[in-house]
C-alpha atoms as a PDB file:
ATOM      1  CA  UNK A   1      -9.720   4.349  22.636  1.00  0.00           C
ATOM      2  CA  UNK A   2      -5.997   5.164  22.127  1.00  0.00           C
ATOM      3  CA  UNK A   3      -4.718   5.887  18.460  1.00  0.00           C
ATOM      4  CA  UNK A   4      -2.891   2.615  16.934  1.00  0.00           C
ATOM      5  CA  UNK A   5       0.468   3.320  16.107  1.00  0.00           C
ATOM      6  CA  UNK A   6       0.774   2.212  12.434  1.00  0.00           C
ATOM      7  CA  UNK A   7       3.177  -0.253  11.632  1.00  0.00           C
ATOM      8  CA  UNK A   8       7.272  -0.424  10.697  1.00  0.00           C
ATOM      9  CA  UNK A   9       8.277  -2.230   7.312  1.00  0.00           C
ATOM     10  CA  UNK A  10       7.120  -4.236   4.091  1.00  0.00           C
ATOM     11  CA  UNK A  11       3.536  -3.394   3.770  1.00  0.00           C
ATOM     12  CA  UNK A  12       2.053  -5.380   1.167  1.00  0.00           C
ATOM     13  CA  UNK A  13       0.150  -3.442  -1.897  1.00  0.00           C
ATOM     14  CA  UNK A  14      -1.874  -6.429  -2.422  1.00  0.00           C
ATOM     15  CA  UNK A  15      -3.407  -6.771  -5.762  1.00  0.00           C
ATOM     16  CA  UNK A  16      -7.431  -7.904  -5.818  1.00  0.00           C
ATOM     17  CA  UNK A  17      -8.537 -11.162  -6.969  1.00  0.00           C
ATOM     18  CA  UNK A  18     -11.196 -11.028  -9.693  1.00  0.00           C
ATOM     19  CA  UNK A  19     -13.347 -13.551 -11.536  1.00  0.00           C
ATOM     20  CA  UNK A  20     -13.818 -13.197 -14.967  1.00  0.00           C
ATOM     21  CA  UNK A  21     -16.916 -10.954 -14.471  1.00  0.00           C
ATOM     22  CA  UNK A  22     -14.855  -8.418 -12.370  1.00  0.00           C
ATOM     23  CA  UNK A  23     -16.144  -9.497  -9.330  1.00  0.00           C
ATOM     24  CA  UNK A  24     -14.326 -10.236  -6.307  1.00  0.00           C
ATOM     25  CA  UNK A  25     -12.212 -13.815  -5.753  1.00  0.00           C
ATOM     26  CA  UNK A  26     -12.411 -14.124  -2.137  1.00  0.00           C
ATOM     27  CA  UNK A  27     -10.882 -17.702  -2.331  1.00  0.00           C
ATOM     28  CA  UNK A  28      -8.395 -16.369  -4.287  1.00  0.00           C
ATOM     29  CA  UNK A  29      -7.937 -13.482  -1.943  1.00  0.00           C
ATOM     30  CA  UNK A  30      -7.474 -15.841   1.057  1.00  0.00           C
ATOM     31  CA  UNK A  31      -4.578 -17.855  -1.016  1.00  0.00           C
ATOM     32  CA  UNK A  32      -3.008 -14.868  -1.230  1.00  0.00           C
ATOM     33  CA  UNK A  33      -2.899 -13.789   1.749  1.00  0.00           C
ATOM     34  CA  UNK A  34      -1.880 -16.961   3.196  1.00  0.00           C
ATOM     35  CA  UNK A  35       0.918 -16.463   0.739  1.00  0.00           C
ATOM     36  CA  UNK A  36       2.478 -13.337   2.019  1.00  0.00           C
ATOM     37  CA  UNK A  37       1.632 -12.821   5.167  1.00  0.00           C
ATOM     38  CA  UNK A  38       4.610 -14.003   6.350  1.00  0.00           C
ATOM     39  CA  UNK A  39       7.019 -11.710   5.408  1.00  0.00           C
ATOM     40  CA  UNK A  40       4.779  -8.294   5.744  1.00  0.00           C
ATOM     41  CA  UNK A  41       4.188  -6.100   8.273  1.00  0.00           C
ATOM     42  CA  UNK A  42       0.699  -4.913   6.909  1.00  0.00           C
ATOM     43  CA  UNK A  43      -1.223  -4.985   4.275  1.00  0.00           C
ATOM     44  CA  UNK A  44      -2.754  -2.252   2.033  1.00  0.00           C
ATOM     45  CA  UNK A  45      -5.919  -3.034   0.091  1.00  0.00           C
ATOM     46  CA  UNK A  46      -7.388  -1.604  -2.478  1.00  0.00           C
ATOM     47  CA  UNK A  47      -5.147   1.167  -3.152  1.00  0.00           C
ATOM     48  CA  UNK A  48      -5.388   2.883  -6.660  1.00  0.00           C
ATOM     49  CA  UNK A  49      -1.861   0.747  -7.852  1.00  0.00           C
ATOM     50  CA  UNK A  50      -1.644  -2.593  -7.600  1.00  0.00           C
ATOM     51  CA  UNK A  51      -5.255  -2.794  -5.689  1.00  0.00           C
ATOM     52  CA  UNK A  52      -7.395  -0.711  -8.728  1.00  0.00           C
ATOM     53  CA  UNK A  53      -9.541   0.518  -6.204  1.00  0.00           C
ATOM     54  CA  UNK A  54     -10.337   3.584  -8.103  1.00  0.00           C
ATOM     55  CA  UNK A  55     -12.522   1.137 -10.064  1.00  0.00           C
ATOM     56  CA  UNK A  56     -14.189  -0.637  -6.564  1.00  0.00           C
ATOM     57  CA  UNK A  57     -17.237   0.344  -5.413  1.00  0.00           C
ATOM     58  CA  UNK A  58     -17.837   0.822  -1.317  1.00  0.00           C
ATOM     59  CA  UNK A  59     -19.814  -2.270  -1.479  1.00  0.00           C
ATOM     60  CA  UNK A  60     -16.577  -4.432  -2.823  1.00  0.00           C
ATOM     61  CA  UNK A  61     -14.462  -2.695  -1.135  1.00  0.00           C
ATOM     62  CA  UNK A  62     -16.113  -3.811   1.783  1.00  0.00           C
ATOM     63  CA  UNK A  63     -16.483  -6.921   0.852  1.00  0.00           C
ATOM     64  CA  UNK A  64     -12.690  -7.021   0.595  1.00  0.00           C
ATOM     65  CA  UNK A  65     -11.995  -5.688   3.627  1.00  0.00           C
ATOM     66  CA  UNK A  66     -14.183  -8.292   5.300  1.00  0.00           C
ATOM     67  CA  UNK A  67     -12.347 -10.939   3.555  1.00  0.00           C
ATOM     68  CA  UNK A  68      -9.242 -10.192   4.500  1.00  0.00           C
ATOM     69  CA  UNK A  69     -10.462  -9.366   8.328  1.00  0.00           C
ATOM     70  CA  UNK A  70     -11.637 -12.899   7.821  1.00  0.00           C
ATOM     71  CA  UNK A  71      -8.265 -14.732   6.652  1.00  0.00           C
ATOM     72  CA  UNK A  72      -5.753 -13.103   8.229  1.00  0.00           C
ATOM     73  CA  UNK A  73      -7.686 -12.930  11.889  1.00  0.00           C
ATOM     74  CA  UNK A  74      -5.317 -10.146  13.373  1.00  0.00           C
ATOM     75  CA  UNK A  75      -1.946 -11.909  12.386  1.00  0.00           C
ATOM     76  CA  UNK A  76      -1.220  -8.276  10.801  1.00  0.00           C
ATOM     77  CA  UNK A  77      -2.685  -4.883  10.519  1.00  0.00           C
ATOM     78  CA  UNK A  78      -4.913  -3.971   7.226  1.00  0.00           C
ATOM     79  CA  UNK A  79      -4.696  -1.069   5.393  1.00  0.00           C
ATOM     80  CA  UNK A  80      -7.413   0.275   2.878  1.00  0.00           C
ATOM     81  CA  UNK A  81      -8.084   3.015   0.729  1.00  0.00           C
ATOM     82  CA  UNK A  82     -11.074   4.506   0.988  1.00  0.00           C
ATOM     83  CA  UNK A  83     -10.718   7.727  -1.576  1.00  0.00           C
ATOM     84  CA  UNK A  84     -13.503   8.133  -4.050  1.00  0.00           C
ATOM     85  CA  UNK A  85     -14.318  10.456  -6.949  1.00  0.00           C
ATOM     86  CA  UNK A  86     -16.122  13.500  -4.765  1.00  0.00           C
ATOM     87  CA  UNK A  87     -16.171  14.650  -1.262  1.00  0.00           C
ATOM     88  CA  UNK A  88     -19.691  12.941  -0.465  1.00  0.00           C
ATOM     89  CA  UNK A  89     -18.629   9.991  -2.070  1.00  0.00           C
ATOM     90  CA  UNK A  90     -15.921   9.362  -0.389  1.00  0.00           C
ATOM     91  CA  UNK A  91     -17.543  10.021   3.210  1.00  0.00           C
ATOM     92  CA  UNK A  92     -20.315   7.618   2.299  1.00  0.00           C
ATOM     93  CA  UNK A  93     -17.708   4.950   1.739  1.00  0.00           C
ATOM     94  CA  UNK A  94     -15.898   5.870   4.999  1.00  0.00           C
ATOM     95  CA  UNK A  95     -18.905   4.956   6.880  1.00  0.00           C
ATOM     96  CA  UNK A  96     -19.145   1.673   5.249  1.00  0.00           C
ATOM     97  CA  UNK A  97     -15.713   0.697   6.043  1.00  0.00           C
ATOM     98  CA  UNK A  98     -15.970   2.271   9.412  1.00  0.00           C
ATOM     99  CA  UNK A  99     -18.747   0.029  10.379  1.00  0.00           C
ATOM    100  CA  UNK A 100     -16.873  -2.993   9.600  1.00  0.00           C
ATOM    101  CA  UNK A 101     -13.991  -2.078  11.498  1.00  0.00           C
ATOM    102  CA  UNK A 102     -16.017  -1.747  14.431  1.00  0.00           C
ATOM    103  CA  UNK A 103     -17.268  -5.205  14.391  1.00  0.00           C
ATOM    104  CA  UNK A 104     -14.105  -6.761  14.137  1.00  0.00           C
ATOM    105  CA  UNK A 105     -12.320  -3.978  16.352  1.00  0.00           C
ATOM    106  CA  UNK A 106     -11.807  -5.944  19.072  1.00  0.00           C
ATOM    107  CA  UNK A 107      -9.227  -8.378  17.253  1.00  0.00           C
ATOM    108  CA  UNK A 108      -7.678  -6.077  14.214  1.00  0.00           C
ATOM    109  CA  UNK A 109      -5.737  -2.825  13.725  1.00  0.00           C
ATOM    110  CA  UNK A 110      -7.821  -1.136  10.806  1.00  0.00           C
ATOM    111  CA  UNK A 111      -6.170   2.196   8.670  1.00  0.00           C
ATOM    112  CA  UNK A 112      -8.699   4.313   7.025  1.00  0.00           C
ATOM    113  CA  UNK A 113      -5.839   5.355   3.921  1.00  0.00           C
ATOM    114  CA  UNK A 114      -6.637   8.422   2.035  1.00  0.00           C
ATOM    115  CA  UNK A 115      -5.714  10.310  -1.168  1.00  0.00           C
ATOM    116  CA  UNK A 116      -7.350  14.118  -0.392  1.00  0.00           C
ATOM    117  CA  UNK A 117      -5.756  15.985  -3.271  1.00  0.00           C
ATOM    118  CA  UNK A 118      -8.046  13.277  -5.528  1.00  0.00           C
ATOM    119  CA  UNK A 119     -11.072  15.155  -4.202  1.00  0.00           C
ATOM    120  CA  UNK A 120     -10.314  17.961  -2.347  1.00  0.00           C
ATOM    121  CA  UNK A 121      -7.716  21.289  -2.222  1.00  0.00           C
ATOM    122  CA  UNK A 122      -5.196  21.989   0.129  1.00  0.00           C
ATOM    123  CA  UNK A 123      -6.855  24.200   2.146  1.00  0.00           C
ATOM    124  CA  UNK A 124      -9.068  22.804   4.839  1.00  0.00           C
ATOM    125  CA  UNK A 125      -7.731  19.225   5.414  1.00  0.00           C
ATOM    126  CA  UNK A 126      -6.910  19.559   8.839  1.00  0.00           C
ATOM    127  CA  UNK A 127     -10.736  20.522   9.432  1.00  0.00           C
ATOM    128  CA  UNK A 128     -11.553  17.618   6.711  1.00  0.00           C
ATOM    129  CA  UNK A 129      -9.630  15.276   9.143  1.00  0.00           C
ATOM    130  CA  UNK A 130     -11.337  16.485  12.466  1.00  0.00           C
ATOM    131  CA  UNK A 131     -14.749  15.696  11.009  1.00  0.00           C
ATOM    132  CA  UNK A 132     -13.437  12.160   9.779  1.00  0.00           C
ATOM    133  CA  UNK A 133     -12.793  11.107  13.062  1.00  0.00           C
ATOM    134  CA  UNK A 134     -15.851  12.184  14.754  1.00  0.00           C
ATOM    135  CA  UNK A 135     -17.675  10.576  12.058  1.00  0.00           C
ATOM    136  CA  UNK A 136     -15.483   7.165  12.935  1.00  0.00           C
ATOM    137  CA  UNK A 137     -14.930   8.047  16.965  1.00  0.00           C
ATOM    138  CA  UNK A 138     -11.935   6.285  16.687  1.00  0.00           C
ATOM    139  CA  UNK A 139     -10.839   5.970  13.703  1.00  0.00           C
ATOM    140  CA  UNK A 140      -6.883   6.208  12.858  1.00  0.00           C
ATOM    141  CA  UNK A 141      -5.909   7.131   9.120  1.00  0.00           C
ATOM    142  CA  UNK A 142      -2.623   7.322   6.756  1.00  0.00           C
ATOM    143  CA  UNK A 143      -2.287   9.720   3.962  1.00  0.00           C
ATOM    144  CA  UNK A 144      -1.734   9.163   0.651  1.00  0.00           C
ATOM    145  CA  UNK A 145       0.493  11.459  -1.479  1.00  0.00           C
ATOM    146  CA  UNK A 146       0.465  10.584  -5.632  1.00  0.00           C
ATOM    147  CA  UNK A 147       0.758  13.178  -7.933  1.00  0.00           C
ATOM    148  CA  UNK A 148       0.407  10.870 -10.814  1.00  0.00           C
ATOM    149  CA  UNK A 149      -2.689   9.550  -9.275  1.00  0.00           C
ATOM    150  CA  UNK A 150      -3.792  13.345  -9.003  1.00  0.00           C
ATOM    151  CA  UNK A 151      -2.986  14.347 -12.591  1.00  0.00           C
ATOM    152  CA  UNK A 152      -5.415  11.251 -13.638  1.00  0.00           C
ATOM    153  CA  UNK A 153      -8.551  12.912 -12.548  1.00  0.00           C
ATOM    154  CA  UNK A 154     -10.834  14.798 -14.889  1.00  0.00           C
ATOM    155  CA  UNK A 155     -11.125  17.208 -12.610  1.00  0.00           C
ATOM    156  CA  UNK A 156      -8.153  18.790 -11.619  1.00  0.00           C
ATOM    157  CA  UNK A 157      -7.419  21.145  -8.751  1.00  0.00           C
ATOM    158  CA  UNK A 158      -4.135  23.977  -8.430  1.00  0.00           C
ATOM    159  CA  UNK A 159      -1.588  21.134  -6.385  1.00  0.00           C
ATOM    160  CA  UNK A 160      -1.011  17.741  -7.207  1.00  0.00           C
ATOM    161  CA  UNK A 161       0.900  17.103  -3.702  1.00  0.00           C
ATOM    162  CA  UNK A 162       0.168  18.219  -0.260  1.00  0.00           C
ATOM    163  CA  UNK A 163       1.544  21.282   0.447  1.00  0.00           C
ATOM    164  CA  UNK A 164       4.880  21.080   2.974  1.00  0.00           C
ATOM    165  CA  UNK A 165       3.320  23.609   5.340  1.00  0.00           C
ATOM    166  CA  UNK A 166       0.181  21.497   5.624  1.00  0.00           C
ATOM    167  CA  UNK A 167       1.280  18.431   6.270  1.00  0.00           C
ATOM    168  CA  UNK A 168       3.141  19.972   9.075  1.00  0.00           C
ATOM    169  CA  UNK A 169      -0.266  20.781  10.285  1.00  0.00           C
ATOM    170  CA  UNK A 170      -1.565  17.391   9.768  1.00  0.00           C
ATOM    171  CA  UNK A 171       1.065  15.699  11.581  1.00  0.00           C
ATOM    172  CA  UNK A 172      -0.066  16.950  14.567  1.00  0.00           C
ATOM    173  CA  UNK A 173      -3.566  15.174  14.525  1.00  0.00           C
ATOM    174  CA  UNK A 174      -3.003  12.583  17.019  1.00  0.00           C
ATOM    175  CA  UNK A 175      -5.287   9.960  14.301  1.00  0.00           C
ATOM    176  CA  UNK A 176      -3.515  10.890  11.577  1.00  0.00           C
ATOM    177  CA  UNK A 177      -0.404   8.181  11.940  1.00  0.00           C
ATOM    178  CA  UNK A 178       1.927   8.673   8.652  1.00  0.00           C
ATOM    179  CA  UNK A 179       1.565   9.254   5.020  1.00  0.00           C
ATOM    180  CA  UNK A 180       2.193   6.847   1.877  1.00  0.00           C
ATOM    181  CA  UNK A 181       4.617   9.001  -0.488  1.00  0.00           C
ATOM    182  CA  UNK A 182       5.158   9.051  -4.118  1.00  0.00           C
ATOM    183  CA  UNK A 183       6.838  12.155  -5.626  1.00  0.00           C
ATOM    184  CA  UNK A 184      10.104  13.699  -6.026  1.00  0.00           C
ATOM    185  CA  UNK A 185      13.080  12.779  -3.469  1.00  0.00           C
ATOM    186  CA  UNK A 186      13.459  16.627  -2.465  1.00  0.00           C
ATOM    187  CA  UNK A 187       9.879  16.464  -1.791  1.00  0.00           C
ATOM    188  CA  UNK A 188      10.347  13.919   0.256  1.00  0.00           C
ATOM    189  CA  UNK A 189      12.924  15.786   2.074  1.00  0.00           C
ATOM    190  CA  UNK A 190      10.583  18.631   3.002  1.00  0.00           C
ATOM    191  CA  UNK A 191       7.929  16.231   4.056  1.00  0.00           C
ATOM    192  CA  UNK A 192      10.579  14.571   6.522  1.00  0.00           C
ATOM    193  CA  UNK A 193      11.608  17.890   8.032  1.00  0.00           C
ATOM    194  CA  UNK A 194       7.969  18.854   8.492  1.00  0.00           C
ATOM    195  CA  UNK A 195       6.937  16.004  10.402  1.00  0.00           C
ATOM    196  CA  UNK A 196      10.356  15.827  12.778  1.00  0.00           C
ATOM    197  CA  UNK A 197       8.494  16.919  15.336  1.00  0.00           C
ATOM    198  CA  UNK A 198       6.190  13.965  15.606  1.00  0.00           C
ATOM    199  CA  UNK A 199       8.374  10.909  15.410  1.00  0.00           C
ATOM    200  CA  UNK A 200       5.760   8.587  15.575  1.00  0.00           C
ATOM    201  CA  UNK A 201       4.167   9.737  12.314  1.00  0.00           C
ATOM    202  CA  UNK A 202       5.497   7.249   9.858  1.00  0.00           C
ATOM    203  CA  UNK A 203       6.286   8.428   5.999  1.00  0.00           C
ATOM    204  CA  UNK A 204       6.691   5.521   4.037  1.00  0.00           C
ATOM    205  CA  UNK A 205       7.840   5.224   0.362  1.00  0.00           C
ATOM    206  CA  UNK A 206       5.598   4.175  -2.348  1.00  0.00           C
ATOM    207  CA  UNK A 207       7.893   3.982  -5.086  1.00  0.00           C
ATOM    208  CA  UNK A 208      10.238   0.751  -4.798  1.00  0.00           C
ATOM    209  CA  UNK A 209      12.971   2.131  -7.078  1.00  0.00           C
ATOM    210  CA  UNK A 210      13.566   5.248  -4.510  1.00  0.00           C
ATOM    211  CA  UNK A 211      13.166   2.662  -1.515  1.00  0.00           C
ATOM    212  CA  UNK A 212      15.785   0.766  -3.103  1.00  0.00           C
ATOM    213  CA  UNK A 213      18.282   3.323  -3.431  1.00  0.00           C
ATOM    214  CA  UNK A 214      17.197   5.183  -0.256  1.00  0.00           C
ATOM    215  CA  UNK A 215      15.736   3.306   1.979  1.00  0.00           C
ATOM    216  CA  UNK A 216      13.161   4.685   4.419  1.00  0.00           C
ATOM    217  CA  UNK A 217      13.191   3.948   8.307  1.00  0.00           C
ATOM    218  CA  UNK A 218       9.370   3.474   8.634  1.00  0.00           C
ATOM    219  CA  UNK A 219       9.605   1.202   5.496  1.00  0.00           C
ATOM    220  CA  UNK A 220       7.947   0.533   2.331  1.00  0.00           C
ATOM    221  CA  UNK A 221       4.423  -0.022  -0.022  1.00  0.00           C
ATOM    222  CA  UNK A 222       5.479  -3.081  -2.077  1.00  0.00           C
ATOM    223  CA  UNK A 223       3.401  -4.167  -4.848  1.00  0.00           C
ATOM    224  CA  UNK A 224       6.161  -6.595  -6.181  1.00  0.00           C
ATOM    225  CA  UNK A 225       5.707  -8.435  -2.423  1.00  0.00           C
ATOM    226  CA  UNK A 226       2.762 -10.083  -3.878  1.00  0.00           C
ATOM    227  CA  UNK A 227       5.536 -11.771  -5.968  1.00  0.00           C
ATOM    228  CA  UNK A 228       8.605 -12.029  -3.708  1.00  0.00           C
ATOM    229  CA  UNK A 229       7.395 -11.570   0.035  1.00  0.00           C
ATOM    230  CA  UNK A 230      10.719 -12.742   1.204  1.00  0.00           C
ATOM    231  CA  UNK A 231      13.165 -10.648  -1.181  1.00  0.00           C
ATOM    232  CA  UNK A 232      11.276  -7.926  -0.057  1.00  0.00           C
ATOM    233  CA  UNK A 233      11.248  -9.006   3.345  1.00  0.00           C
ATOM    234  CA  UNK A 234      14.824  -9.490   3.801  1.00  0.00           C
ATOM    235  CA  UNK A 235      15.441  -5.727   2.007  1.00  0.00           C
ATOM    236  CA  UNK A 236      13.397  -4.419   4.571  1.00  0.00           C
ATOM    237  CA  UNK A 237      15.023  -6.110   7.777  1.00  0.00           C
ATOM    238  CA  UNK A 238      18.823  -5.074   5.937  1.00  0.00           C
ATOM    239  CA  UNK A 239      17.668  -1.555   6.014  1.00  0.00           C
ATOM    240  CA  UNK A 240      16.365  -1.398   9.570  1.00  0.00           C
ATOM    241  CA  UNK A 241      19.444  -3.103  10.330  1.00  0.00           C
ATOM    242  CA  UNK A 242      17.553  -6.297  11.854  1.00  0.00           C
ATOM    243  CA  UNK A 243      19.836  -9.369   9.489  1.00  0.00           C
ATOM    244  CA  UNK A 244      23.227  -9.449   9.281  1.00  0.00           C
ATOM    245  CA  UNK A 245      26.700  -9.728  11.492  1.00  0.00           C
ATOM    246  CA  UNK A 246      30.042  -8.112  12.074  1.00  0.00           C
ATOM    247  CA  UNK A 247      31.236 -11.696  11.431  1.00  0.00           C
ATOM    248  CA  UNK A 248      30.112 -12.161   7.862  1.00  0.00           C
ATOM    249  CA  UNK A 249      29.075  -8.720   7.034  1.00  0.00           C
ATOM    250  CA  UNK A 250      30.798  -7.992   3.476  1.00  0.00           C
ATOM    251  CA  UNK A 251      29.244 -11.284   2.428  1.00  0.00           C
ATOM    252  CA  UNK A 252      25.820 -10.315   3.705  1.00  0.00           C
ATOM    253  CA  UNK A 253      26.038  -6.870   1.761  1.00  0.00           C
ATOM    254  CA  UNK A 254      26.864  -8.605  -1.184  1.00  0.00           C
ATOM    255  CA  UNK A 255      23.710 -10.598  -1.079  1.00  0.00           C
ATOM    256  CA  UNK A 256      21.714  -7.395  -0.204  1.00  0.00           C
ATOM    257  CA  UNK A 257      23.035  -5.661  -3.461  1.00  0.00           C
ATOM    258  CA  UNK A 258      22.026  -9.098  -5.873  1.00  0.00           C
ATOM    259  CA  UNK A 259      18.805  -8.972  -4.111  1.00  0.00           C
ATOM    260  CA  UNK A 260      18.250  -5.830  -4.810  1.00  0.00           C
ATOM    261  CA  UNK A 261      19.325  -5.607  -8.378  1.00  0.00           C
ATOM    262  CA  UNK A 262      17.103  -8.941  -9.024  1.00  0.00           C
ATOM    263  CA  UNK A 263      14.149  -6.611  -7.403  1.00  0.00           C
ATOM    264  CA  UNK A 264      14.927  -4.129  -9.546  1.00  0.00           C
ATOM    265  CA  UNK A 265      15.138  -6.153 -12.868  1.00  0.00           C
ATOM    266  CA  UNK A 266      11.425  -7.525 -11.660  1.00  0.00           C
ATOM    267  CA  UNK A 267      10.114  -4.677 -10.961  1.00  0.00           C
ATOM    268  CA  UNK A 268      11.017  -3.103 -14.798  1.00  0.00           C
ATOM    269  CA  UNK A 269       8.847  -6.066 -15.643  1.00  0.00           C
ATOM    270  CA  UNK A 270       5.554  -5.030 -14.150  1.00  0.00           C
ATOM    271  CA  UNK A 271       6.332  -1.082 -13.659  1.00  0.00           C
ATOM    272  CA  UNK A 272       4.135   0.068 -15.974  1.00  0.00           C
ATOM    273  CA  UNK A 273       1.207  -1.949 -15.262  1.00  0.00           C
ATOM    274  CA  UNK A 274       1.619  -3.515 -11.557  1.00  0.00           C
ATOM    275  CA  UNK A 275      -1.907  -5.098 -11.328  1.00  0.00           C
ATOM    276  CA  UNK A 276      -2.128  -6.714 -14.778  1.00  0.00           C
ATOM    277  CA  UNK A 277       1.723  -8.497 -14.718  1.00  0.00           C
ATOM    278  CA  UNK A 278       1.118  -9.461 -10.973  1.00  0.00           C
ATOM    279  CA  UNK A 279      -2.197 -10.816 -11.930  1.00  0.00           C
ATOM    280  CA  UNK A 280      -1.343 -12.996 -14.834  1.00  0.00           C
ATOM    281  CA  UNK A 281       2.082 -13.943 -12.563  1.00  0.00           C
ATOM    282  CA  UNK A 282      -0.129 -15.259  -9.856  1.00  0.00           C
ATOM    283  CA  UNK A 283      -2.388 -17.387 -12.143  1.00  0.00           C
ATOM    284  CA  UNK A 284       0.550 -19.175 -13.874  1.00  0.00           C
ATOM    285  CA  UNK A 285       1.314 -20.300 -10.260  1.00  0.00           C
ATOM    286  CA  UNK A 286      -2.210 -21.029  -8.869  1.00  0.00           C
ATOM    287  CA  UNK A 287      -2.402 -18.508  -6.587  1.00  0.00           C
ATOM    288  CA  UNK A 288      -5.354 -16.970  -7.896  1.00  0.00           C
ATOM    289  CA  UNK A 289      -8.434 -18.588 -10.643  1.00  0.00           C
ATOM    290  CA  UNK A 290      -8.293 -15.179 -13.642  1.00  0.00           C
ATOM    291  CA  UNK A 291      -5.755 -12.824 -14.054  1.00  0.00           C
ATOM    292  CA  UNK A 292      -8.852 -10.206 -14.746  1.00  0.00           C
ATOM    293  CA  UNK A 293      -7.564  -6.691 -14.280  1.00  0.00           C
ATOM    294  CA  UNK A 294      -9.523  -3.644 -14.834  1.00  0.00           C
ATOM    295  CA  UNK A 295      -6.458  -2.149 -16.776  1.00  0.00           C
ATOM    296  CA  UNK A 296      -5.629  -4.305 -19.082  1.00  0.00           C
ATOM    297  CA  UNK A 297      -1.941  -4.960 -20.340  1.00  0.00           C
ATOM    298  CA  UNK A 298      -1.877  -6.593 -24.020  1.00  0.00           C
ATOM    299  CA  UNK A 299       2.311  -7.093 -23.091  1.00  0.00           C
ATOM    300  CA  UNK A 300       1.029  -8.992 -19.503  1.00  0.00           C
ATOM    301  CA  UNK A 301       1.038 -12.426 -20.239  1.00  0.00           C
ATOM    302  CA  UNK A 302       4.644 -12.131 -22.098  1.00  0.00           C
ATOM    303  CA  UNK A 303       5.785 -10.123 -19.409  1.00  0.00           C
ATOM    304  CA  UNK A 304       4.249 -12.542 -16.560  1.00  0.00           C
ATOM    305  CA  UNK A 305       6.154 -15.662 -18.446  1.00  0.00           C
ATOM    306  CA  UNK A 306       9.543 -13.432 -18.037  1.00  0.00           C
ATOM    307  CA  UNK A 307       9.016 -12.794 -14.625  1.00  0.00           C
ATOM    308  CA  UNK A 308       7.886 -16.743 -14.053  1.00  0.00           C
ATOM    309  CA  UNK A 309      11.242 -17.722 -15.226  1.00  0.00           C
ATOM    310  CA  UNK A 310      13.497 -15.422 -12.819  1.00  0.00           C
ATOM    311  CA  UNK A 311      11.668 -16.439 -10.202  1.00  0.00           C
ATOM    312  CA  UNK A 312      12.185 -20.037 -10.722  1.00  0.00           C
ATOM    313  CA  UNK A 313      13.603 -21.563  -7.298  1.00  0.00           C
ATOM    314  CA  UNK A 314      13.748 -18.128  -5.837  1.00  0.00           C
ATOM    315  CA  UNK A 315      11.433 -18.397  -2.400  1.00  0.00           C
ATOM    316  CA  UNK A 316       8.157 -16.852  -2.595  1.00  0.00           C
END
């Protein structure tokens, strides 16, 4: 089978739906992605932001992933992370995620998305990848570069980023299709220049602030789509230069730049706990039953009620 190319622009960090219990919503989940499909190119589940999947076992993340195969029925491709606390770990849950993308293979684009440096050194992740994809056949995967998310662990090994030179390396791996990046903008610099060579391998920006100011060309990880799929949306099309006309162009850019600067006041609002603001946004609205969150936020439902009033007649 031939490697899926992985996709161009807003790629939803979708938060998961949980009952009171900590279980997974999956009627929740399904309003939700009803809600913002739309306007996204992909979406990215359980990752270890807005998705808490550091605290999801394989089984629910599974579970989640068969959801969402479920509801969205290959109107877009899904992402999901897949990283868990140890090497053998992590494998094991691979496998489980591998086998449901093969029974739905013939109707969705699946990404295996992975954090190595939560788990594993530098050295030997090109060999690490090699032996994921035999264990798949055909799977195709994204990395995922956090330092933050590295510098959580108890256990912590000599880089929190993936070394330049490596990634260089990695790019070359036909299954390996792009990278999620958070980190410094020189960093991100490097990590461009490495990869030139291989212009299908796709680095997309994690951070929304540096998106913002810089946007990317292969586009963006968006928690704060699960609030405004459309804002988001229309940032993304402005900066592949898809919207907009030489005949009202100045007029265009100055909506761009309010857009933008409403994004940004937003996203202040939910920055330092994505997954519990989002949460307790989307129950105000009836999107999902329980704003349950695994990291709770004692300034959420304050915070939520701010954000419910800017987005009063703004479209979803």
């Amino acid at each position: 089978m031939a490697n899926i190319r992985s996709p161009k622009g807003l790629l939803t960090d979708l938060v998961t739906p949980m009952q009171g219990d900590g279980s997974l919503d999956s009627r929740s989940l399904g309003r939700l992605l009803d809600r913002v499909a739309g306007n996204c190119q992909a979406v990215l589940l359980a990752s270890p932001r807005a998705g808490e999947g550091v605290f999801l076992d394989p089984d629910t993340r599974a579970k989640l992933l068969e959801d969402a195969l479920l509801v969205l029925r290959g109107r877009k491709p899904v992402l999901i992370w897949f990283t868990n606390e140890d090497e053998e770990r992590t494998r094991q849950t691979l496998v489980i995620l591998n086998r449901l993308r093969k029974r739905h293979a013939a109707e969705h684009a699946v990404f295996f998305v992975d954090a190595p440096l939560y788990y594993h050194s530098n050295r030997g992740l090109a060999a690490l990848y090699r032996e994921y994809r035999e264990l798949t056949g055909d799977g195709t995967f994204l990395l995922y570069n956090d330092p933050a998310l590295v510098g959580s662990t108890a256990k912590r090994l000599k880089r929190s980023n993936i070394r330049t030179a490596i990634l260089k390396e990695l790019s070359s791996l036909p299954h390996l299709a792009g990278l999620i990046f958070h980190g410094s903008l020189d960093r991100a610099g490097g990590y461009q220049k490495a990869v030139r060579a291989h212009p299908d391998f796709r680095i997309y920006d994690g951070d929304e602030e540096h998106f913002l100011d810089f946007p990317s060309m292969s586009g963006v990880v968006s928690c704060g789509a699960n609030l405004l799929s459309s804002g988001w949306q229309t940032i993304m099309q402005s900066s592949l230069h898809l919207e907009g006309s030489s005949k009202n162009y100045p007029d265009f850019l100055r909506q761009i730049w309010d857009l933008g600067n409403f994004l940004r006041l937003v996203k202040k609002r939910y920055d330092a706990s994505p997954a519990a603001v989002i949460k307790a946004v989307l129950a105000k609205e009836g999107v999902i039953e329980s704003p349950f969150s695994h990291v709770p936020c004692p300034a959420a439902e304050a915070l939520a009620g701010e954000i419910a009033a800017m987005m009063k007649d703004r479209p979803r």
